[in-house]
C-alpha atoms as a PDB file:
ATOM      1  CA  UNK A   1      25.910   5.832  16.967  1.00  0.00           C
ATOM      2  CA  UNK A   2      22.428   6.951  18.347  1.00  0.00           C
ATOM      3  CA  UNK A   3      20.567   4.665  20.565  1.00  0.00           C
ATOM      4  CA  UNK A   4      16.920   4.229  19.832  1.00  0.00           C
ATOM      5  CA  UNK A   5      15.310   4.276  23.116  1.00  0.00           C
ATOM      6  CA  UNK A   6      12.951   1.679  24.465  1.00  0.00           C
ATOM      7  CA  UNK A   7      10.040   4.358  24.250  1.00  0.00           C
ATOM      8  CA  UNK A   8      10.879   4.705  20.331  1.00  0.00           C
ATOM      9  CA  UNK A   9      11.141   1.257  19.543  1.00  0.00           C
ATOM     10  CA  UNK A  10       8.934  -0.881  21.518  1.00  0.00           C
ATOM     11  CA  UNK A  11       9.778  -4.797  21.830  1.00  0.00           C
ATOM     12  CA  UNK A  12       7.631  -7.201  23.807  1.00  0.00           C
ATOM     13  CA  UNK A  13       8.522  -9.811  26.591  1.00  0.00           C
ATOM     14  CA  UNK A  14       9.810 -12.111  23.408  1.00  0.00           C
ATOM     15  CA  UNK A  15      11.772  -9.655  21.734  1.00  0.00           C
ATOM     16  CA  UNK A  16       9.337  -8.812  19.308  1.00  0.00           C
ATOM     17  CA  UNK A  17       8.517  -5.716  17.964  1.00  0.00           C
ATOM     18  CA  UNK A  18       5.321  -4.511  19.918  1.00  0.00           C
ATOM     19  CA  UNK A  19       2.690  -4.180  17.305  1.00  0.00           C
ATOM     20  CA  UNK A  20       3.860  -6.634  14.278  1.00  0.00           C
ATOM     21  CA  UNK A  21       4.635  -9.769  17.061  1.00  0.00           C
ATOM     22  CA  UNK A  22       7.785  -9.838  15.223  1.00  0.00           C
ATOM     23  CA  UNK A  23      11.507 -10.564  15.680  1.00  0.00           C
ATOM     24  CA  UNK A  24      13.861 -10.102  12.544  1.00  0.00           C
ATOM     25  CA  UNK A  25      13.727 -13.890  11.460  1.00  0.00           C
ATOM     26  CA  UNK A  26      10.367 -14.301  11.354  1.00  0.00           C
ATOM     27  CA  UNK A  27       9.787 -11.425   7.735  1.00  0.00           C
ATOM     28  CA  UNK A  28      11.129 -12.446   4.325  1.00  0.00           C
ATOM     29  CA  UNK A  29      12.795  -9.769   2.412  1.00  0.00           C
ATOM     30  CA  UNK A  30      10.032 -10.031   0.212  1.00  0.00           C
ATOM     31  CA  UNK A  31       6.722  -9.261   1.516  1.00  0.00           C
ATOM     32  CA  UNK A  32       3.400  -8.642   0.170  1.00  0.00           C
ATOM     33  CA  UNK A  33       1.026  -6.881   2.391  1.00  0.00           C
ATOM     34  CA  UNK A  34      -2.967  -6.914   3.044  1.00  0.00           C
ATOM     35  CA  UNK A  35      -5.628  -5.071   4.513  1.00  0.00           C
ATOM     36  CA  UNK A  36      -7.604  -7.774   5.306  1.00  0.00           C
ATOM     37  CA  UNK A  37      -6.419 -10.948   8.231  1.00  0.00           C
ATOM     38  CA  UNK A  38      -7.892 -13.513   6.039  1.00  0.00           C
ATOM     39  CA  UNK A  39      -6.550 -12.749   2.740  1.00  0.00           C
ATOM     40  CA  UNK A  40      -3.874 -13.655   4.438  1.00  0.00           C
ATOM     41  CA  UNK A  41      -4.546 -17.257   4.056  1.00  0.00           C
ATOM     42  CA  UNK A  42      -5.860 -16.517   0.780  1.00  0.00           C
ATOM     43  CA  UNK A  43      -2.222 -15.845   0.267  1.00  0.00           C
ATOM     44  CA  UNK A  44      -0.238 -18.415   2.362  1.00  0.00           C
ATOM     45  CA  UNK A  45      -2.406 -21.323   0.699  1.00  0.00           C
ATOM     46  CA  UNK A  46      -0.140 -21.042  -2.302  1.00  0.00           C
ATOM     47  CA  UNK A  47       2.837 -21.121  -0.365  1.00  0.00           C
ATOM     48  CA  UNK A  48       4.805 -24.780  -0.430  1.00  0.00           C
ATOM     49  CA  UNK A  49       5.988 -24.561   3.226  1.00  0.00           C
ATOM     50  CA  UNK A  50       5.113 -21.811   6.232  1.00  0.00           C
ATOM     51  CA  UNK A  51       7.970 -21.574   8.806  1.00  0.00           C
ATOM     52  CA  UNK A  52       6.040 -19.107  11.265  1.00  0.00           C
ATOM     53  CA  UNK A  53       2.464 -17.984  11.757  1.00  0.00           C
ATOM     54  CA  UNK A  54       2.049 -14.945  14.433  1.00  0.00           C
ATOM     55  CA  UNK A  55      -0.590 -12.265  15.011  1.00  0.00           C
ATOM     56  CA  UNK A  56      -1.332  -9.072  17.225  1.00  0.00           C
ATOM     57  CA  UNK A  57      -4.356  -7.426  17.079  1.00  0.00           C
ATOM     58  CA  UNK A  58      -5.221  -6.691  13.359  1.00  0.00           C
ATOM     59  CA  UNK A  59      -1.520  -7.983  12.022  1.00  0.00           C
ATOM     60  CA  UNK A  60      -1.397 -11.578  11.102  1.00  0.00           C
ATOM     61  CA  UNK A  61       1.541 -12.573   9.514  1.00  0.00           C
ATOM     62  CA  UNK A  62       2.726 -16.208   7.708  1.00  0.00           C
ATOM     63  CA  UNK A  63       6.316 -16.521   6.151  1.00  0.00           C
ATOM     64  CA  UNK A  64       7.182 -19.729   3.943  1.00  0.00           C
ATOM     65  CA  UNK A  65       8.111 -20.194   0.490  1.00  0.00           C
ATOM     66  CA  UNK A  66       7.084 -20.810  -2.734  1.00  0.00           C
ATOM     67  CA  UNK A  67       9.668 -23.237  -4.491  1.00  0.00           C
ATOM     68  CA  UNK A  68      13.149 -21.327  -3.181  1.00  0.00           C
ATOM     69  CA  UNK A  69      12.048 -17.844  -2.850  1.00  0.00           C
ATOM     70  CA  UNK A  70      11.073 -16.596   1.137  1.00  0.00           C
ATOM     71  CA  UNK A  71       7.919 -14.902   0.963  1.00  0.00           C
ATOM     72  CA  UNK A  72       6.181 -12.981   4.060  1.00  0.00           C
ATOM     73  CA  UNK A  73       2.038 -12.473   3.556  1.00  0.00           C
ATOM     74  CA  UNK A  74       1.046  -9.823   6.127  1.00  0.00           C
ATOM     75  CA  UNK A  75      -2.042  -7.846   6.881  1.00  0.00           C
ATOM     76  CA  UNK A  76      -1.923  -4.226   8.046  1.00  0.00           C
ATOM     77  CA  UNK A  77      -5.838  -3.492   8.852  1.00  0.00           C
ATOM     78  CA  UNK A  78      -7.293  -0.751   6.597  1.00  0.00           C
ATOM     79  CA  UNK A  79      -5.996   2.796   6.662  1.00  0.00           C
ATOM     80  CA  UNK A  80      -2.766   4.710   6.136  1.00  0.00           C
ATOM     81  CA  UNK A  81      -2.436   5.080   9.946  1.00  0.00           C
ATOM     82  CA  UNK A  82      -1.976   1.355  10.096  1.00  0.00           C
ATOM     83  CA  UNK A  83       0.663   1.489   7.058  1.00  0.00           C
ATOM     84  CA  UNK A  84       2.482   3.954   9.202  1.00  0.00           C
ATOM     85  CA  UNK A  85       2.657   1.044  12.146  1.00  0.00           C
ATOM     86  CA  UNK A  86       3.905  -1.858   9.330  1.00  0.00           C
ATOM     87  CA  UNK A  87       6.234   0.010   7.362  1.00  0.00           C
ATOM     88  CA  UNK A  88       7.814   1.820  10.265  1.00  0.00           C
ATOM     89  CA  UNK A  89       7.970  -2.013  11.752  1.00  0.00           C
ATOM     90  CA  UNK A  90       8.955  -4.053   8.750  1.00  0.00           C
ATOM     91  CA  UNK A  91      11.482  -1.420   8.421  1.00  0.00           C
ATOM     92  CA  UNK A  92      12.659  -1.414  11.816  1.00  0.00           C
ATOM     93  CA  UNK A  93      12.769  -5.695  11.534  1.00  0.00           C
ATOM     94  CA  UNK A  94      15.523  -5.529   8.312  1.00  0.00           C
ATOM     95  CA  UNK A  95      17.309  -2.964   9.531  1.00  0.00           C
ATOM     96  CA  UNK A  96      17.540  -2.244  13.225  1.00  0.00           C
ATOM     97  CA  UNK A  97      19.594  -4.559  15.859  1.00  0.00           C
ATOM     98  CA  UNK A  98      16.982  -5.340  18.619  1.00  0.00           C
ATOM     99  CA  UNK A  99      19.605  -5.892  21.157  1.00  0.00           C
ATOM    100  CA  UNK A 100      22.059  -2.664  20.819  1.00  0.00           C
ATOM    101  CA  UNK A 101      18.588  -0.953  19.587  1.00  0.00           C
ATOM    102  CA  UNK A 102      21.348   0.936  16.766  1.00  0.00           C
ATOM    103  CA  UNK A 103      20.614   0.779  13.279  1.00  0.00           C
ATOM    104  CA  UNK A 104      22.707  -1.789  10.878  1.00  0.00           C
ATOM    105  CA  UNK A 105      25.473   0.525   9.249  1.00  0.00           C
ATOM    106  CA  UNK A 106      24.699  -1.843   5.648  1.00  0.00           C
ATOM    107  CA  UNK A 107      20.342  -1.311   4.826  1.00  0.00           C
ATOM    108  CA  UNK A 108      18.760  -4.274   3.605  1.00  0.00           C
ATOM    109  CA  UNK A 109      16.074  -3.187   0.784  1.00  0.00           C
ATOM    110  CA  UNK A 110      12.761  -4.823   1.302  1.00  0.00           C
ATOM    111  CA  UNK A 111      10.135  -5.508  -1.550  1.00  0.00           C
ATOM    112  CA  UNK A 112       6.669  -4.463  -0.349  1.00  0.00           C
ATOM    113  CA  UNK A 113       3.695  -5.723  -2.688  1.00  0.00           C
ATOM    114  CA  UNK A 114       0.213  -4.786  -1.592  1.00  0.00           C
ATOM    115  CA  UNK A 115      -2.216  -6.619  -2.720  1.00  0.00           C
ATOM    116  CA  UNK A 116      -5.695  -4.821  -2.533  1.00  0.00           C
ATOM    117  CA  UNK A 117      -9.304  -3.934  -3.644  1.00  0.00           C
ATOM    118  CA  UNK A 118      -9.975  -0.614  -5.016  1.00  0.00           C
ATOM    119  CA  UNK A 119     -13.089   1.606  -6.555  1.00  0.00           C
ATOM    120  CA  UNK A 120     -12.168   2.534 -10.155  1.00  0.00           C
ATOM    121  CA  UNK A 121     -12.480   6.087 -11.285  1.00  0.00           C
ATOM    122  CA  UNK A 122     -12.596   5.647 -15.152  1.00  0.00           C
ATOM    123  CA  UNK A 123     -15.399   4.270 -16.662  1.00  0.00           C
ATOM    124  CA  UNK A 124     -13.325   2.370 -19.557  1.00  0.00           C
ATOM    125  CA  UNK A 125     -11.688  -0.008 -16.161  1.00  0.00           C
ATOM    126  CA  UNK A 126     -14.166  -2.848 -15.844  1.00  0.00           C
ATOM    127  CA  UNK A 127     -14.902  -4.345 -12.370  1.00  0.00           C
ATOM    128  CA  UNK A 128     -12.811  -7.652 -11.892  1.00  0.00           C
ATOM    129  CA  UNK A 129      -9.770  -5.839 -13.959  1.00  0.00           C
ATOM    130  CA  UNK A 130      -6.278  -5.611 -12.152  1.00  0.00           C
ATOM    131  CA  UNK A 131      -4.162  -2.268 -11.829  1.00  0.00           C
ATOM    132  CA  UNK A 132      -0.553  -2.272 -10.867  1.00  0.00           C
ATOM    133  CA  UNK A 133      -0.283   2.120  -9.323  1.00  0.00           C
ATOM    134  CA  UNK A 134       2.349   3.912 -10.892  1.00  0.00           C
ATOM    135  CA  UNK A 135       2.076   6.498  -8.226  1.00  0.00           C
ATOM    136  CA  UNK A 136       0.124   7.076  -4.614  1.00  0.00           C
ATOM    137  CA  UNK A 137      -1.507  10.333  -4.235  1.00  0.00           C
ATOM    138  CA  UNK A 138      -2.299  11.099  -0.719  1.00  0.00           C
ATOM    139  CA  UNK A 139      -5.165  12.887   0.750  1.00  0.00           C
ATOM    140  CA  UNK A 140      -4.386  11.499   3.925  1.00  0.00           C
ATOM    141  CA  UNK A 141      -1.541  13.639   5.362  1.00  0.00           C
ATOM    142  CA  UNK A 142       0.188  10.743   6.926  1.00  0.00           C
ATOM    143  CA  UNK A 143       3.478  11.529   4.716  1.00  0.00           C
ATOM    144  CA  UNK A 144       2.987  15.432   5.551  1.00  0.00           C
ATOM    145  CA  UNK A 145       4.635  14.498   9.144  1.00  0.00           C
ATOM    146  CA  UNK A 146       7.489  13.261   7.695  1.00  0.00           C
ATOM    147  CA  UNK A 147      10.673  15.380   7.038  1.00  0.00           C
ATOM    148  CA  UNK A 148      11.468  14.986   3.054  1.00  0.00           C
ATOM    149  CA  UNK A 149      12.153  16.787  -0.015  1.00  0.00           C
ATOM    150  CA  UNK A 150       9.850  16.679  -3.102  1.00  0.00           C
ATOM    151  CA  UNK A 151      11.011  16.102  -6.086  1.00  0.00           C
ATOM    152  CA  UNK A 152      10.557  18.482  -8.841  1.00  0.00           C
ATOM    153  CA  UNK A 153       8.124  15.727 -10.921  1.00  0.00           C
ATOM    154  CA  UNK A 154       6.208  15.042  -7.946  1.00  0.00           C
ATOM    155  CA  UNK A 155       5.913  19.253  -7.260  1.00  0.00           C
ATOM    156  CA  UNK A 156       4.459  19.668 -10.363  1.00  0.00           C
ATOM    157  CA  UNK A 157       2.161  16.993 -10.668  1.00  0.00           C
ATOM    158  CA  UNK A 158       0.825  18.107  -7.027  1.00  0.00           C
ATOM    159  CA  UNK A 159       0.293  21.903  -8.560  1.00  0.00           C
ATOM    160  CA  UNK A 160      -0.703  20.393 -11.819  1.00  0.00           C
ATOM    161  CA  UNK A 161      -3.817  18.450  -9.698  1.00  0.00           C
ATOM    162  CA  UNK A 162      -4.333  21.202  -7.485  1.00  0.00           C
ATOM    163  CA  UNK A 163      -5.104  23.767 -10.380  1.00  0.00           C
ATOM    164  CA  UNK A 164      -7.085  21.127 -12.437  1.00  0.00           C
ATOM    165  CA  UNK A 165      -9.313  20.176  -9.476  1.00  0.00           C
ATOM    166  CA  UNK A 166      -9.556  23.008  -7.247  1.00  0.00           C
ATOM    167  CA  UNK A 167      -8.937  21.020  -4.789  1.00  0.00           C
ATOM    168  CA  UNK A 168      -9.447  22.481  -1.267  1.00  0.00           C
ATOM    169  CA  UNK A 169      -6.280  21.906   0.929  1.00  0.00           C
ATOM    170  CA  UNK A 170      -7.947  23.547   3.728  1.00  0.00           C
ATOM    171  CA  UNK A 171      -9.374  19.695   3.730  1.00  0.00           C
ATOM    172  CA  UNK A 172      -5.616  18.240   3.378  1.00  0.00           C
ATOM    173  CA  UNK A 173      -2.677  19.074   1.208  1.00  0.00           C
ATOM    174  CA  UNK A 174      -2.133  16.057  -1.237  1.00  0.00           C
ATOM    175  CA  UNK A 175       0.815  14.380  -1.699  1.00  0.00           C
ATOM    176  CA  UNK A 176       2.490  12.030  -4.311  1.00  0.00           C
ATOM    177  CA  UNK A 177       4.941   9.580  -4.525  1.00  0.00           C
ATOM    178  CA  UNK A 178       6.155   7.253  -7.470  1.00  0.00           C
ATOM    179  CA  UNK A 179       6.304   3.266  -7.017  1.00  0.00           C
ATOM    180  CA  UNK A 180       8.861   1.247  -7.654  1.00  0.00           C
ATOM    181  CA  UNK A 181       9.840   1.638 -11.458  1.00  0.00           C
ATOM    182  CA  UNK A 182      11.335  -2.303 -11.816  1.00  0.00           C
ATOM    183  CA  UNK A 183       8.755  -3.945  -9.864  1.00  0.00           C
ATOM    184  CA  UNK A 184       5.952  -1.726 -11.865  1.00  0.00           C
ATOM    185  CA  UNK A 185       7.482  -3.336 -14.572  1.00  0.00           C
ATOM    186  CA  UNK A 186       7.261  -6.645 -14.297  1.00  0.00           C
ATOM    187  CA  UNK A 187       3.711  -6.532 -14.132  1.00  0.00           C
ATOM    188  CA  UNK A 188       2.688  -6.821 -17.803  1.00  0.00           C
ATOM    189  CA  UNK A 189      -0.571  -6.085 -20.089  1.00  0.00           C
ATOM    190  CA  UNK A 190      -2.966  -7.561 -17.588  1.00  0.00           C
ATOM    191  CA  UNK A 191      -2.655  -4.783 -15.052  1.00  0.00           C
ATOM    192  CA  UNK A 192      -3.971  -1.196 -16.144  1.00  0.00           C
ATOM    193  CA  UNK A 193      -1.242   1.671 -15.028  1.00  0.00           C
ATOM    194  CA  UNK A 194      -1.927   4.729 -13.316  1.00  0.00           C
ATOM    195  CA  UNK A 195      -2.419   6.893 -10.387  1.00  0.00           C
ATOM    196  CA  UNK A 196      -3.606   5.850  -7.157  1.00  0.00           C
ATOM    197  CA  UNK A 197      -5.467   8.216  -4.735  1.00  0.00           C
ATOM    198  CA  UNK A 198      -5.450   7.106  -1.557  1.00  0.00           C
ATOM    199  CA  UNK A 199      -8.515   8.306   1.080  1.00  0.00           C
ATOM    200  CA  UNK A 200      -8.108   8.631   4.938  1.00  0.00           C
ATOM    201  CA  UNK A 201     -11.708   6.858   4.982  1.00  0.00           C
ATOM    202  CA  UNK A 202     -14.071   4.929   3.548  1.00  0.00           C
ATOM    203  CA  UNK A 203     -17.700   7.044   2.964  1.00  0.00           C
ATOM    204  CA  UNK A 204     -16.952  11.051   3.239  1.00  0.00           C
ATOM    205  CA  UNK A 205     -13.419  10.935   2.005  1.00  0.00           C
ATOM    206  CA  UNK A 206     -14.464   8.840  -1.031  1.00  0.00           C
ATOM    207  CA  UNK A 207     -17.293  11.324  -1.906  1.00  0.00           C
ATOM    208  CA  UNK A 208     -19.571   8.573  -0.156  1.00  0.00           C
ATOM    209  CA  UNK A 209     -23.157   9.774   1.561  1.00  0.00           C
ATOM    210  CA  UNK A 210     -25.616   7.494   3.780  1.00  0.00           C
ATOM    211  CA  UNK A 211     -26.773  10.154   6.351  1.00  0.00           C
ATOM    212  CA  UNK A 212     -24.425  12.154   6.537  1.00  0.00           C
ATOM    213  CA  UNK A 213     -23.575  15.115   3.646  1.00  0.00           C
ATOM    214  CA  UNK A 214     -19.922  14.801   1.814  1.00  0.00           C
ATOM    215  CA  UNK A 215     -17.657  17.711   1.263  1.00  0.00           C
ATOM    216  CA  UNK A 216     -16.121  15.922  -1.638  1.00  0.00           C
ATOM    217  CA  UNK A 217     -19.307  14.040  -3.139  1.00  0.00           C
ATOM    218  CA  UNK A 218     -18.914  15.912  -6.661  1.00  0.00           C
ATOM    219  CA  UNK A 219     -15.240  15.277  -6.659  1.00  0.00           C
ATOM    220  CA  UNK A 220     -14.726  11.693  -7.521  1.00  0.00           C
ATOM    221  CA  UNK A 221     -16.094  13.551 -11.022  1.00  0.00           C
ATOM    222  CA  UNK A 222     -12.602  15.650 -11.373  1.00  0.00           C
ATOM    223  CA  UNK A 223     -10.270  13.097 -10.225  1.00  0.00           C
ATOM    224  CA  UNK A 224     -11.449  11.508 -13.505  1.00  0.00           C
ATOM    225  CA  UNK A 225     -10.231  14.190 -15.456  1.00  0.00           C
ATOM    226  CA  UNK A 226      -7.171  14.809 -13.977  1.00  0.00           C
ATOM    227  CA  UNK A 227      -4.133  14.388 -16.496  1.00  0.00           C
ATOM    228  CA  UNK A 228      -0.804  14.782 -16.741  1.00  0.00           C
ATOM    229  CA  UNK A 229       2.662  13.788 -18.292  1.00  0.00           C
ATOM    230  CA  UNK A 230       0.652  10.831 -19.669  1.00  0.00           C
ATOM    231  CA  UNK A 231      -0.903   9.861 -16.339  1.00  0.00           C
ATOM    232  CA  UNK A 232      -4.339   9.578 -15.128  1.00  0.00           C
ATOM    233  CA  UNK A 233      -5.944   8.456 -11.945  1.00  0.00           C
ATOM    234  CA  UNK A 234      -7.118   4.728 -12.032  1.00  0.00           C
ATOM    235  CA  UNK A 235      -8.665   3.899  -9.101  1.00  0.00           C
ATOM    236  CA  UNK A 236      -9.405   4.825  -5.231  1.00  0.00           C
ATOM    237  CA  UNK A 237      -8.412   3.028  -1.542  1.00  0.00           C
ATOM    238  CA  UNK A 238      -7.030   3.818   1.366  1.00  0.00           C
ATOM    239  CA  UNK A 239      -3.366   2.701   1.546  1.00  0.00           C
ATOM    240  CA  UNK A 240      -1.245   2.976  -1.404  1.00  0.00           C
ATOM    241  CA  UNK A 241      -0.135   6.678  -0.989  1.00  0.00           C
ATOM    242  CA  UNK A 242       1.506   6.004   2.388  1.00  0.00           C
ATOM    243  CA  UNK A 243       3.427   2.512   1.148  1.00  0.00           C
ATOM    244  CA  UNK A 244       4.985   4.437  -1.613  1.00  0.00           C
ATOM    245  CA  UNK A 245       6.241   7.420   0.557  1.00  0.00           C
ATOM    246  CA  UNK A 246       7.334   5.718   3.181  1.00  0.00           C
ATOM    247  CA  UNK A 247       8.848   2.625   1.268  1.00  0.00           C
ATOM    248  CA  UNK A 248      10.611   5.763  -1.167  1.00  0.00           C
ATOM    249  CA  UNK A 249      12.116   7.622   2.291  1.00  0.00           C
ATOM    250  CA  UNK A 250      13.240   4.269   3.840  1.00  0.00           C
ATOM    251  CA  UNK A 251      15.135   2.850   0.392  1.00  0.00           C
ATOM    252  CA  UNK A 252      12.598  -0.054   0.256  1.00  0.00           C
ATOM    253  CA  UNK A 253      11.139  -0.880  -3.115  1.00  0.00           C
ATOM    254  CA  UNK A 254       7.034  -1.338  -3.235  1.00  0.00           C
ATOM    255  CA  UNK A 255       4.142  -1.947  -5.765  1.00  0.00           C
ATOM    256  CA  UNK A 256       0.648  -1.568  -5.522  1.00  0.00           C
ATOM    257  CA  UNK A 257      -1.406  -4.601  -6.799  1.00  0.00           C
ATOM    258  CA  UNK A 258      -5.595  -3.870  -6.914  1.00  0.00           C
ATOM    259  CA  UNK A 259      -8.800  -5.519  -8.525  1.00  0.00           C
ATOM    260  CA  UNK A 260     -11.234  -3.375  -8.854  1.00  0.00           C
ATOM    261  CA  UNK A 261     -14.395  -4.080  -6.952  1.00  0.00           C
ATOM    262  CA  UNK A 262     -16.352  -1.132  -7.916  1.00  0.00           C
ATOM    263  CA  UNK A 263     -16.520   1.543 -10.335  1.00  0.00           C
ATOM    264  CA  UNK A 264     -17.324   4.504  -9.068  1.00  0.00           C
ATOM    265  CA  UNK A 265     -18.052   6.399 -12.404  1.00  0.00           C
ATOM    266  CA  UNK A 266     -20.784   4.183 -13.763  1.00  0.00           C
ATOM    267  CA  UNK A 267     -22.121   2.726 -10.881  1.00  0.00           C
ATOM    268  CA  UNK A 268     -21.453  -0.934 -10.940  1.00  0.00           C
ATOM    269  CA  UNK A 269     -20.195  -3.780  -7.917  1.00  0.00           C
ATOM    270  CA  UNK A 270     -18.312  -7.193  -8.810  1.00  0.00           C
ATOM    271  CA  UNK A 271     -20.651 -10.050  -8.841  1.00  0.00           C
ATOM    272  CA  UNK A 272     -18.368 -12.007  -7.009  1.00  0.00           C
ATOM    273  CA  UNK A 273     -15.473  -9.676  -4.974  1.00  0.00           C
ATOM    274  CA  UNK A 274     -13.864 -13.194  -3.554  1.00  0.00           C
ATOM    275  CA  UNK A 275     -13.384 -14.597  -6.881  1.00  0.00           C
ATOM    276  CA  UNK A 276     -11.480 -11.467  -8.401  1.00  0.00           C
ATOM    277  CA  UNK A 277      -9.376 -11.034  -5.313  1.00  0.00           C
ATOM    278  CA  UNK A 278      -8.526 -14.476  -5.725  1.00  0.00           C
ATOM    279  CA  UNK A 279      -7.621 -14.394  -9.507  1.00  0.00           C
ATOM    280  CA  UNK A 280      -5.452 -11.103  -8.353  1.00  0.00           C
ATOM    281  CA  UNK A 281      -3.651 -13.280  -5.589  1.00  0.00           C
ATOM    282  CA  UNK A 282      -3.161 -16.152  -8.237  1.00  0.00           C
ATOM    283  CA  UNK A 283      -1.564 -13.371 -11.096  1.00  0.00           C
ATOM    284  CA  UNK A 284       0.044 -11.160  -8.724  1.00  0.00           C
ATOM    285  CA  UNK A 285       1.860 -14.316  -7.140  1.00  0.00           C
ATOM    286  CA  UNK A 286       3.562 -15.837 -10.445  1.00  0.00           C
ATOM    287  CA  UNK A 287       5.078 -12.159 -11.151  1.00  0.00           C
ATOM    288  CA  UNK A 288       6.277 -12.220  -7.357  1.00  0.00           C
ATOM    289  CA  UNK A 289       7.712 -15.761  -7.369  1.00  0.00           C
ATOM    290  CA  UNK A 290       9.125 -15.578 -11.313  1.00  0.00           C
ATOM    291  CA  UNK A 291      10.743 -12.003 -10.470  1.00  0.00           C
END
């Protein structure tokens, strides 16, 4: 059995693990993740009891329950760098023994809910609306340092975007991953379905200009029209892409929750962003809890 070394996996003076402040009892096998630290509340406010509140930096975490079901609400800062920290973590929490440092020989299977905001890329999603990803697609490259095979679906549907957008992968080479079919499903009509592209920043990745020129400013336009299979691209963030690989290479099951705060195709901003993310916390929850 390999020993992971202390350099590897890095515990503080309570036994936590370094960046999440957490030891094993402390996360819920159930967990939905944030970007933001004080949706966090947003999130623990419905929760009848809270056992433990911790934070570290950007990563605040509160685990209680609603009714008889342990639930973990935990923010990850924005970014797919930062997912890399909390999944490796969360992962490392249900399955690693912090005192032999060797992994458990039987893998517990987490389920990791994001809840986010997003910028929708079809003009027919309204701001306000919810949209449960049926897939991340990556322009980040964070899963691109990760050994793994591709399936043949998500081959073609990289070569299928690749030749409908001319994309330029001297930028990045895009990657994709599917969610989590039966949590996917239990999120009904209210939630539009579809692809999530993920961005490794906020302003030039997302085709964004203030002062500075974009290399991708005219391709929001393409991701638009991208189809295939029966899938389009919904909407644009910066995390998604890197909770479904790494969730899919670790055995963990994971959905993508988002309300759309802007849409990017016809120009328009919610009129109130705090009001949809709460109605998103309030829906998302009851399919979380009843599940």
């Amino acid at each position: 059995m390999i020993v992971i070394p202390e350099s590897e996996l890095i515990l503080n003076n309570r036994g936590a693990i370094y960046h999440l402040n957490l030891r094993p009892e402390e996360i819920a096998e159930t967990i939905i993740i944030v970007g933001d630290q004080g949706r966090v509340e947003k999130v623990s406010q419905h929760f009848d009891s809270i056992e433990h509140r911790l934070q570290h930096r950007e990563f605040v975490t509160h685990t209680g329950y609603i009714g008889k079901k342990r639930i973990s609400a935990m923010s990850t800062g924005i970014g797919p760098d930062n997912i890399d920290i909390a999944l490796n973590e969360l992962d490392a929490l249900a399955n690693v023994d912090f005192d032999t440092r060797i992994v458990h020989p039987n893998l517990t299977k987490l389920n990791i809910i994001r809840f986010g905001t997003s910028g929708a890329l079809q003009s027919d999603i309204p701001v306000d609306a919810l949209v449960a990803s049926t897939h991340g697609l990556g322009f980040d490259n964070v899963m691109n340092y990760y050994v793994h095979e591709k399936s043949a679906d998500e081959i073609d549907m990289i070569n299928a975007f690749i030749e409908q957008t001319g994309m330029d992968t001297k930028i990045t080479m895009p990657y994709i991953f599917k969610g989590s079919q039966n949590l996917i499903d239990k999120f009904g009509d209210d939630f539009y379905k579809g692809i999530t592209v993920t961005a490794p920043g906020f302003y030039g990745p997302q085709g964004r200009e203030l002062r500075l020129k974009s290399r991708t400013r005219t391709f929001i336009d393409k991701l638009a029209f991208f189809s295939h299979n029966g899938y389009r691209i919904t909407n644009f963030e910066m995390e998604s892409s890197a909770i479904f690989g790494l969730c899919k290479l670790l055995g963990h099951d994971c959905v993508s929750i988002n309300v759309v705060v802007a849409n990017r195709m016809i120009q328009q901003y919610s009129k109130d962003s705090h009001a949809a993310v709460d109605v998103m916390i309030e829906k998302a929850l009851e399919v979380v809890v009843s599940s």
